[in-house]
N, C-alpha and C. Protein backbone atom coordinates (compact mmCIF):
# COMPACT_ATOMS: atom_id res chain seq x y z
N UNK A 1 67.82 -180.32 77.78
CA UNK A 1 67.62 -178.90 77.98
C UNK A 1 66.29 -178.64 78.69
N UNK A 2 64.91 -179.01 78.14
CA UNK A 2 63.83 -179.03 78.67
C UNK A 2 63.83 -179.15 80.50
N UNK A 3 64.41 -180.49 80.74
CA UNK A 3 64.06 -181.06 81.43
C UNK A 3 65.10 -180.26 82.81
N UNK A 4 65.95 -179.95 82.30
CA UNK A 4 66.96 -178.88 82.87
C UNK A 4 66.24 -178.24 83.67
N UNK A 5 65.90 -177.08 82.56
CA UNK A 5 64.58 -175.50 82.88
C UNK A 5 63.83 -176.20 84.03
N UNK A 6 63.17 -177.40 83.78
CA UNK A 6 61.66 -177.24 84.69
C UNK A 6 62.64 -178.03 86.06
N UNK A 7 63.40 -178.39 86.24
CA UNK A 7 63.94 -178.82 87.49
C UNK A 7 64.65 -177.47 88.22
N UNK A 8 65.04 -177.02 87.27
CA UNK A 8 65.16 -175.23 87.74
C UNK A 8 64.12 -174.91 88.25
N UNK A 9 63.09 -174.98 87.64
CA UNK A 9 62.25 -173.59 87.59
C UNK A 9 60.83 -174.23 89.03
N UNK A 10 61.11 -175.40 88.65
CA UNK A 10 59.58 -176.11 90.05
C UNK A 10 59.48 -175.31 91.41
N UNK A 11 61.13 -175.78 91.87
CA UNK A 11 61.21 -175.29 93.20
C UNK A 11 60.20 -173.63 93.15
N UNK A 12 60.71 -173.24 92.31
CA UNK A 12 59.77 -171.32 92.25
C UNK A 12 58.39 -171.71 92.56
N UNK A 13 58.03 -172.70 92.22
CA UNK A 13 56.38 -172.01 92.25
C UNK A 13 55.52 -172.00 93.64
N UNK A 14 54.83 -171.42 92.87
CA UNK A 14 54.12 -171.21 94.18
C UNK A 14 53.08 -172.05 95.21
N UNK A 15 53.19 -172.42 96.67
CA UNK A 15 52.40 -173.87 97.28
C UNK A 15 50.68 -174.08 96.20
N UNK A 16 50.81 -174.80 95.69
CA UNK A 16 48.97 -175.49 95.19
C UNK A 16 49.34 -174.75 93.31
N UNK A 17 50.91 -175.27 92.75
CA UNK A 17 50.53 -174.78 91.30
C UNK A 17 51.93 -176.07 91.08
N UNK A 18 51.35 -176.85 90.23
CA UNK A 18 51.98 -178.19 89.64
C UNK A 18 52.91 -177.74 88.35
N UNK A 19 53.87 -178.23 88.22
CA UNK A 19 54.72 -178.10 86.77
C UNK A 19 54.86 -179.20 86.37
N UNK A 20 54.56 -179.57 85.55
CA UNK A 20 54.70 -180.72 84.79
C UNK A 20 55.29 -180.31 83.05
N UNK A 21 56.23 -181.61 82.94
CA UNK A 21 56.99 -181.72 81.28
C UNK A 21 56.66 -183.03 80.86
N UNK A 22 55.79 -182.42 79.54
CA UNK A 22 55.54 -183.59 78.59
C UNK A 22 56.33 -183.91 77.75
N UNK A 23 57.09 -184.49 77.49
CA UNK A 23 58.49 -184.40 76.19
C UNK A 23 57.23 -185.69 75.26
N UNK A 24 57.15 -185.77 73.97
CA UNK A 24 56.90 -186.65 73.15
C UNK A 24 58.33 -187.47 72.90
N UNK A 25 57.64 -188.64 72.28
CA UNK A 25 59.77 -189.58 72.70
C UNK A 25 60.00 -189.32 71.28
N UNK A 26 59.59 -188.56 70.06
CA UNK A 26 60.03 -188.78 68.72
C UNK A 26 60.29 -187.38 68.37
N UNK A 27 60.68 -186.73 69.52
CA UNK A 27 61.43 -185.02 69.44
C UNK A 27 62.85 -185.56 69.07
N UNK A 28 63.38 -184.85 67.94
CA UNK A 28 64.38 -185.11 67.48
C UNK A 28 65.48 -184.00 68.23
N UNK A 29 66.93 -183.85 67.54
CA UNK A 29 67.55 -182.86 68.01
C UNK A 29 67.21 -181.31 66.83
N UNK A 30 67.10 -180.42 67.76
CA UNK A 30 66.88 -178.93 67.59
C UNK A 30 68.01 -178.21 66.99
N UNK A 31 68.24 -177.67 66.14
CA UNK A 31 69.18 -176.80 65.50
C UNK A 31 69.26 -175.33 66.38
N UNK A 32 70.41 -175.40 67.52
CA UNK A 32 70.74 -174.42 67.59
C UNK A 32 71.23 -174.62 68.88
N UNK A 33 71.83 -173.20 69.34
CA UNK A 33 72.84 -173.12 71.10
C UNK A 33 71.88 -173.35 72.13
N UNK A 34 72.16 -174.24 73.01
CA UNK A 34 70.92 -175.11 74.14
C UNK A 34 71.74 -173.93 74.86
N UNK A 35 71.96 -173.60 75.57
CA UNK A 35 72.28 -172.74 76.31
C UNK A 35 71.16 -171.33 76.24
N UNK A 36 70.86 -171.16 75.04
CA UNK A 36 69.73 -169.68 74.59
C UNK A 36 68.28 -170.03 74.24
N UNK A 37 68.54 -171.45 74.33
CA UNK A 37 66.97 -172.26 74.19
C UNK A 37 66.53 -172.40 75.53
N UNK A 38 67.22 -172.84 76.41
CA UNK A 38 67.62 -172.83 78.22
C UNK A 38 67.21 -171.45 78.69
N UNK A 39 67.79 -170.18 77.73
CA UNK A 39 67.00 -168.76 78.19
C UNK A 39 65.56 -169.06 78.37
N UNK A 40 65.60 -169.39 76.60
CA UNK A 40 63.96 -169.23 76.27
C UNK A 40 63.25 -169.83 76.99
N UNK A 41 63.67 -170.74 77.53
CA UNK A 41 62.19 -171.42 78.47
C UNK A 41 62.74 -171.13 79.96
N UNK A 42 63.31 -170.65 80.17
CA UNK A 42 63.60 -170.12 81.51
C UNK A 42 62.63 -168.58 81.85
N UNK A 43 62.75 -168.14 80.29
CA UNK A 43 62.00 -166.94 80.19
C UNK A 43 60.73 -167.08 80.85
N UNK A 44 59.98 -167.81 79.78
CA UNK A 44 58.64 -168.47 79.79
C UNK A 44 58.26 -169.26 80.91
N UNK A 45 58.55 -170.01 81.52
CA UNK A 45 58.54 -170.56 82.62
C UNK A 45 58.67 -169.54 83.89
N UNK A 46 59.51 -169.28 83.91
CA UNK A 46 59.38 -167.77 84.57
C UNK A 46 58.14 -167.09 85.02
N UNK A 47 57.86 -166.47 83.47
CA UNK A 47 56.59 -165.82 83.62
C UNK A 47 55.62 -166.67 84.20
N UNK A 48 55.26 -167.64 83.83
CA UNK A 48 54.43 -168.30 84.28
C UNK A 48 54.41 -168.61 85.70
N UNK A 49 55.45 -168.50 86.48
CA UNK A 49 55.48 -168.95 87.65
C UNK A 49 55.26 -167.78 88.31
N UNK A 50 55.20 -166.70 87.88
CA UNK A 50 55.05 -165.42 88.29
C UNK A 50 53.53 -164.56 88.32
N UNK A 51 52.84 -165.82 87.06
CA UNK A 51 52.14 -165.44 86.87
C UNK A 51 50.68 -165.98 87.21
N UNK A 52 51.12 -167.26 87.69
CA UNK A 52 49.99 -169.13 88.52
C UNK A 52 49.89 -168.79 89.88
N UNK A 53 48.86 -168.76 90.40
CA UNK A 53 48.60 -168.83 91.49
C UNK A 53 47.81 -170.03 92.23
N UNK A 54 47.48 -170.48 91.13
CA UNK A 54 46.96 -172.01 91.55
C UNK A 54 46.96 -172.79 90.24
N UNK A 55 46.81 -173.88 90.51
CA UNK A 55 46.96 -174.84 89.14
C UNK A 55 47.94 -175.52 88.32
N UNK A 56 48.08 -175.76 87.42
CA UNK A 56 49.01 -176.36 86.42
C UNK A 56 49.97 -174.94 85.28
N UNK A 57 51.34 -175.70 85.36
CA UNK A 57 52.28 -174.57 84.49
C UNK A 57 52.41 -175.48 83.78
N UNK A 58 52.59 -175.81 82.60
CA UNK A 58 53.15 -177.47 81.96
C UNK A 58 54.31 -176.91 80.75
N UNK A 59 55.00 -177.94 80.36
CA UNK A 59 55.86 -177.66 78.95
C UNK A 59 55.59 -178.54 78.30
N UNK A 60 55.21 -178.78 77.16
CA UNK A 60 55.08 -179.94 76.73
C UNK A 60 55.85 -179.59 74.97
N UNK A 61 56.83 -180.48 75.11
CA UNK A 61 57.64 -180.64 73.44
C UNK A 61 57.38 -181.82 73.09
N UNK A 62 56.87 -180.99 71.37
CA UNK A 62 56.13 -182.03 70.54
C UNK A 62 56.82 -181.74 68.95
N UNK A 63 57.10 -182.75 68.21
CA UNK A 63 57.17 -182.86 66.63
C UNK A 63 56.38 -181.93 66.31
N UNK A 64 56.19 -180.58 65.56
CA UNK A 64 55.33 -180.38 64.83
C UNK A 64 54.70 -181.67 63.32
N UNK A 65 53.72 -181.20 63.07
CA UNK A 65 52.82 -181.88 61.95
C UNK A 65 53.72 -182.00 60.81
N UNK A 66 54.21 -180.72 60.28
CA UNK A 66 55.09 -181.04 58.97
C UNK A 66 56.52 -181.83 59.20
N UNK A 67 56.92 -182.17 60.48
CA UNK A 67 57.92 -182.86 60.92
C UNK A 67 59.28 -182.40 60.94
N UNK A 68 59.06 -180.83 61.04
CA UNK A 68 60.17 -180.01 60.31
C UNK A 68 60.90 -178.83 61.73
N UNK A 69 59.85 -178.99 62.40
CA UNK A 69 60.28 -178.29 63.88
C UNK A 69 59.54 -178.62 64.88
N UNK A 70 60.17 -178.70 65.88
CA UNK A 70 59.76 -178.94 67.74
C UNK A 70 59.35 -177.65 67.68
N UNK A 71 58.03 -177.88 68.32
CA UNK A 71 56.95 -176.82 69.24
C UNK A 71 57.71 -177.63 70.95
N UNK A 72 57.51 -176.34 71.35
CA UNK A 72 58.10 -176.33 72.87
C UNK A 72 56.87 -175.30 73.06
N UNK A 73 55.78 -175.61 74.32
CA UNK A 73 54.76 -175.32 74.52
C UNK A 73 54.55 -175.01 75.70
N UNK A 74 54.61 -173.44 76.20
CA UNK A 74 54.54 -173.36 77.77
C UNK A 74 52.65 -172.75 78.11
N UNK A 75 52.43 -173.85 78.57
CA UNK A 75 50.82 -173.37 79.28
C UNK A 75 50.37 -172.91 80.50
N UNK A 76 50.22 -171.91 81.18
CA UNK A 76 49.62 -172.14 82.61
C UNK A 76 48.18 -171.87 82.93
N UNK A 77 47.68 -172.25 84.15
CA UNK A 77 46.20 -171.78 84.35
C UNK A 77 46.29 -170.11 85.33
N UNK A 78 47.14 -169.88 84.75
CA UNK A 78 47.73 -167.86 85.67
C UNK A 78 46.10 -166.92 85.03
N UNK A 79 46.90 -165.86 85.35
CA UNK A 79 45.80 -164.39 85.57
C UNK A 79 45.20 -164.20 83.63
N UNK A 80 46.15 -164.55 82.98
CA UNK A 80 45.98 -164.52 81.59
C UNK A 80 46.10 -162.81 81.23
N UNK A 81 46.14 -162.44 80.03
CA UNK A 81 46.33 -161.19 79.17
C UNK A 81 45.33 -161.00 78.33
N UNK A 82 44.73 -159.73 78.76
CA UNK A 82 43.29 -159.45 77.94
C UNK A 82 44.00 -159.29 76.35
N UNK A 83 43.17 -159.01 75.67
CA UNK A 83 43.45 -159.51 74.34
C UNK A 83 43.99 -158.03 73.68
N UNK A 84 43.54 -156.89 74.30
CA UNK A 84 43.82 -155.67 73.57
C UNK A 84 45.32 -155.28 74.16
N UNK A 85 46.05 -156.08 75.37
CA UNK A 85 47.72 -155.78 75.66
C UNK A 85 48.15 -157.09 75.04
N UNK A 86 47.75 -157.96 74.29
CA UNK A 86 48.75 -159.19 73.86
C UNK A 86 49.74 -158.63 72.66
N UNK A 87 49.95 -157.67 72.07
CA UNK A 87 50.71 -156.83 71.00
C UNK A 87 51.39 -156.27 72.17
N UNK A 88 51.29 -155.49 72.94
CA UNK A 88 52.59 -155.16 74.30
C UNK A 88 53.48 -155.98 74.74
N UNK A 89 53.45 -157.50 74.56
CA UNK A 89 54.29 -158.02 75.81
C UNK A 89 55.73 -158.15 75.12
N UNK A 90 55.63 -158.05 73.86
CA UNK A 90 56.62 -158.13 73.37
C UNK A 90 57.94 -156.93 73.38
N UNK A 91 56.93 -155.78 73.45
CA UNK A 91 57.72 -154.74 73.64
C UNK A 91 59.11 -154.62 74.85
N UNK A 92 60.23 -154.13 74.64
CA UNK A 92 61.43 -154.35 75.67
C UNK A 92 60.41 -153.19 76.88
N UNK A 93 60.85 -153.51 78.06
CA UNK A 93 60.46 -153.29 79.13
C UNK A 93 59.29 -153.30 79.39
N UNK A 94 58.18 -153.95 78.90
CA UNK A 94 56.72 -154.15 79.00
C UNK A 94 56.15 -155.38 79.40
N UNK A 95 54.82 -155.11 80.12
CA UNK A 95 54.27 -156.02 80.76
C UNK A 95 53.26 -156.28 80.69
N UNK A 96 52.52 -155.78 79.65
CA UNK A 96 51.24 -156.03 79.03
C UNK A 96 50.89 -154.67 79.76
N UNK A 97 50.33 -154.40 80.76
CA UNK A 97 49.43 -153.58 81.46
C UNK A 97 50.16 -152.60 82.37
N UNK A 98 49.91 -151.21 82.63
CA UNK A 98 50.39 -150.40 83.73
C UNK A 98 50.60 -151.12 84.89
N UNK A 99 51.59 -150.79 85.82
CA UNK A 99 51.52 -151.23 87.34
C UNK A 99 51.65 -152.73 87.12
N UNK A 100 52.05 -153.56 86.02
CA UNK A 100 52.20 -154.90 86.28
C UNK A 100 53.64 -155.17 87.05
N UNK A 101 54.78 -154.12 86.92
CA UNK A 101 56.28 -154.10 87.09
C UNK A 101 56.28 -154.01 88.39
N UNK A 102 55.18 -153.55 88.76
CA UNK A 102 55.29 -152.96 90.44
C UNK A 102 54.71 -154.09 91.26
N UNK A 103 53.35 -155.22 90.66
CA UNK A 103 52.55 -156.41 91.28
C UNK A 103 53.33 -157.31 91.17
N UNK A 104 54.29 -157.56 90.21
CA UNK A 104 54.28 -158.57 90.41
C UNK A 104 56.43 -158.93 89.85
N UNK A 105 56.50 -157.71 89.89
CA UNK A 105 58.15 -157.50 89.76
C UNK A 105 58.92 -157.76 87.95
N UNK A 106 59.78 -157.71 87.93
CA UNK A 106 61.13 -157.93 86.51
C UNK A 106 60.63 -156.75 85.97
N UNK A 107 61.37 -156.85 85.04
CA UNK A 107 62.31 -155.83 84.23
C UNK A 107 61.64 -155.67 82.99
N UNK A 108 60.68 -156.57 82.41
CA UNK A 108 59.56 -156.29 81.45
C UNK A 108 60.44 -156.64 80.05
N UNK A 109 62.10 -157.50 80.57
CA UNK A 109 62.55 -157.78 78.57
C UNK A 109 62.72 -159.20 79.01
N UNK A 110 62.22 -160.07 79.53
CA UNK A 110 61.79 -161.57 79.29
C UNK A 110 61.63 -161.98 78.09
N UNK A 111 60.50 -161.11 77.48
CA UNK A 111 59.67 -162.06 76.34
C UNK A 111 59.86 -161.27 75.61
N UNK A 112 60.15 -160.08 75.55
CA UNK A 112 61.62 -159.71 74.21
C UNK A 112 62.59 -160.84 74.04
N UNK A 113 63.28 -160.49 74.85
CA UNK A 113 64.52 -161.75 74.67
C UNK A 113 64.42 -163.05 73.85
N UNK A 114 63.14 -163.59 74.41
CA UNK A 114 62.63 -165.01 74.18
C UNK A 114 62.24 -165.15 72.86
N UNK A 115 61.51 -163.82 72.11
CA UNK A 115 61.20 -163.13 71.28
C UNK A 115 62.02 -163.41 69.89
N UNK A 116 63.45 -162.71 70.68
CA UNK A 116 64.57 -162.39 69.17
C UNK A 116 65.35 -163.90 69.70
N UNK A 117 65.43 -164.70 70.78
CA UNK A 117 66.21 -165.70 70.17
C UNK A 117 65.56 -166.65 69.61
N UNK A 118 63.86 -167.17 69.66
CA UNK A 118 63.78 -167.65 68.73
C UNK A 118 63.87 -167.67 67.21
N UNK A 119 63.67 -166.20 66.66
CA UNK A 119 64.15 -165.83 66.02
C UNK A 119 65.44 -166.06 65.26
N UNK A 120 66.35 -165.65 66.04
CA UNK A 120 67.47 -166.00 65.61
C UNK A 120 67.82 -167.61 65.55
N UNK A 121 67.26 -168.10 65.87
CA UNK A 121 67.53 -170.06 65.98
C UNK A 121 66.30 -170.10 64.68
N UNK A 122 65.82 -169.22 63.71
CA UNK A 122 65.11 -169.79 62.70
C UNK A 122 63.54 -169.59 62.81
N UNK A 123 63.28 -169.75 63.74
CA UNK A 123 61.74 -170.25 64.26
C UNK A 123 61.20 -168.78 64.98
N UNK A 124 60.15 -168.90 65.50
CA UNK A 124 58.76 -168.21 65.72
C UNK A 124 58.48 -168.29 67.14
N UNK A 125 57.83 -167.63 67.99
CA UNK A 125 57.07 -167.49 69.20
C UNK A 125 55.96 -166.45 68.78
N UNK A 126 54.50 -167.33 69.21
CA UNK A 126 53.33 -166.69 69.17
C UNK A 126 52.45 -167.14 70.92
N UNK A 127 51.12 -166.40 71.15
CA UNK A 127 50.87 -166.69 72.19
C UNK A 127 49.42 -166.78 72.08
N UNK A 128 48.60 -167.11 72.74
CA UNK A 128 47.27 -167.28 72.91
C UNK A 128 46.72 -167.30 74.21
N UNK A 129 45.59 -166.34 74.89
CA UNK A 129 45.67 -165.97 76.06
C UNK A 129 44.06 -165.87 76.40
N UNK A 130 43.69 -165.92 77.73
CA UNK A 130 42.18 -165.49 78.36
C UNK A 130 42.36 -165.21 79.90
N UNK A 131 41.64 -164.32 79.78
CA UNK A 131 41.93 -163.46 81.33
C UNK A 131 41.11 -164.53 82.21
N UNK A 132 41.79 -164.75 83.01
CA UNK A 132 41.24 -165.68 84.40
C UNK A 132 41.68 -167.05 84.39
N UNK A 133 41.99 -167.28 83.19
CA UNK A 133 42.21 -168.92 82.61
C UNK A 133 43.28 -169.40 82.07
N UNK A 134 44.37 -168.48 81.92
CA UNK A 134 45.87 -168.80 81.49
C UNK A 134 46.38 -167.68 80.38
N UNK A 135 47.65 -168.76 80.08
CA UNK A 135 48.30 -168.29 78.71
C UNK A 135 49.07 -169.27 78.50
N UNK A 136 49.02 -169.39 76.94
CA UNK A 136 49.99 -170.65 75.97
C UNK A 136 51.12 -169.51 75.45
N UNK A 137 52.14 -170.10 75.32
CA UNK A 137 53.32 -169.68 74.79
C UNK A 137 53.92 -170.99 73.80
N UNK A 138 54.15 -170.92 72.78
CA UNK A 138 54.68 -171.70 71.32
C UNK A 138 55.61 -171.26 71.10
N UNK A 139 56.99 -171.76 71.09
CA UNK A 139 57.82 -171.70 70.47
C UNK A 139 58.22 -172.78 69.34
N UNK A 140 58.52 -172.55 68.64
CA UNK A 140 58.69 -173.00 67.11
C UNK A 140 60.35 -173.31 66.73
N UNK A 141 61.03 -174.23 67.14
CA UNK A 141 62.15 -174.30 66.42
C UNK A 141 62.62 -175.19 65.15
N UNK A 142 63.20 -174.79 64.24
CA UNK A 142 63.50 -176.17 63.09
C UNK A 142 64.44 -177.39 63.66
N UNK A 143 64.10 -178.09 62.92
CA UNK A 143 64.46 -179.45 63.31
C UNK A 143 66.10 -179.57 62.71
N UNK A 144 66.91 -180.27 62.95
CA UNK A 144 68.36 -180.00 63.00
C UNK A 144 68.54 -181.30 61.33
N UNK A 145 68.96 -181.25 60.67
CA UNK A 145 68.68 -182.38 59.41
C UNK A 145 70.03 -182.70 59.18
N UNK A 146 69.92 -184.29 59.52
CA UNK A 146 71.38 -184.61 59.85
C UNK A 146 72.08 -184.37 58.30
N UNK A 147 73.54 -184.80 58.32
CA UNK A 147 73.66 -184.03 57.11
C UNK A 147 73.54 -184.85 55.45
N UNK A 148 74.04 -186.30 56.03
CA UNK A 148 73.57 -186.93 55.14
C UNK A 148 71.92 -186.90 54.65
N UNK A 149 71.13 -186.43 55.67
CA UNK A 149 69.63 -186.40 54.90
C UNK A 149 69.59 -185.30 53.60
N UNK A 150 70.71 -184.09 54.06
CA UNK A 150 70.43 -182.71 53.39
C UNK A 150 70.69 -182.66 51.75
């Protein structure tokens, strides 16, 4: 699925901004429809490519610590989100800031979307951001427990 998205999504970017996917090799399988996980980082990736103008976009999926869910981790070195619109982006048709719909284009329910399907697959999306220097995007899914483990 990962590896899907970013062969999708490279060709987009823009000349002098690198995409790179880190997969860790002890990512297990993910509990839930790859097809809406395929949104989710299509979402995110997206933005990011929308949002890099030079530099690195990366994904990198990793085991979380408690061993209980894959973090799927979208980073870029883009324009970043001041800290007082990072509670906006979530909102359906929002873009953190006025006039962002008009600079730089969509429809502003990306990261809604991305939002309620992690959600619905169990897990979490949070973000962490600095103006000039990027934005991280975390998604959080549980780990699929085969059934004899359960």
């Amino acid at each position: 699925v990962c590896s899907f998205v970013v062969n999708l999504t490279r060709p987009l970017c823009k000349k002098g901004v690198e995409m790179l996917l880190d997969m860790s090799a002890d990512v297990p399988i993910v509990r839930g429809d790859p097809e809406r996980i395929k949104q989710i980082l299509h979402n995110l990736l997206g933005n990011a490519v929308k949002f890099t103008n030079k530099g690195t976009i990366a994904l990198s999926v990793r085991l979380d610590a408690d061993r209980k869910s894959v973090l799927l981790v979208v980073k870029d070195t883009g324009i970043g989100i001041k800290p007082e619109n990072l509670h906006k982006i979530w909102g359906a048709f929002s873009q953190g800031e006025e006039g962002m719909s008009r600079s730089f284009g969509g429809t502003g329910l990306g990261l809604t979307i991305a939002k309620q399907l992690a959600e619905a697959h169990g897990g979490d999306i949070v973000v962490t951001s600095k103006v000039g220097e990027g934005t991280e995007f975390t998604v959080r899914l549980p780990v699929q427990i085969p059934a004899a483990a359960a």
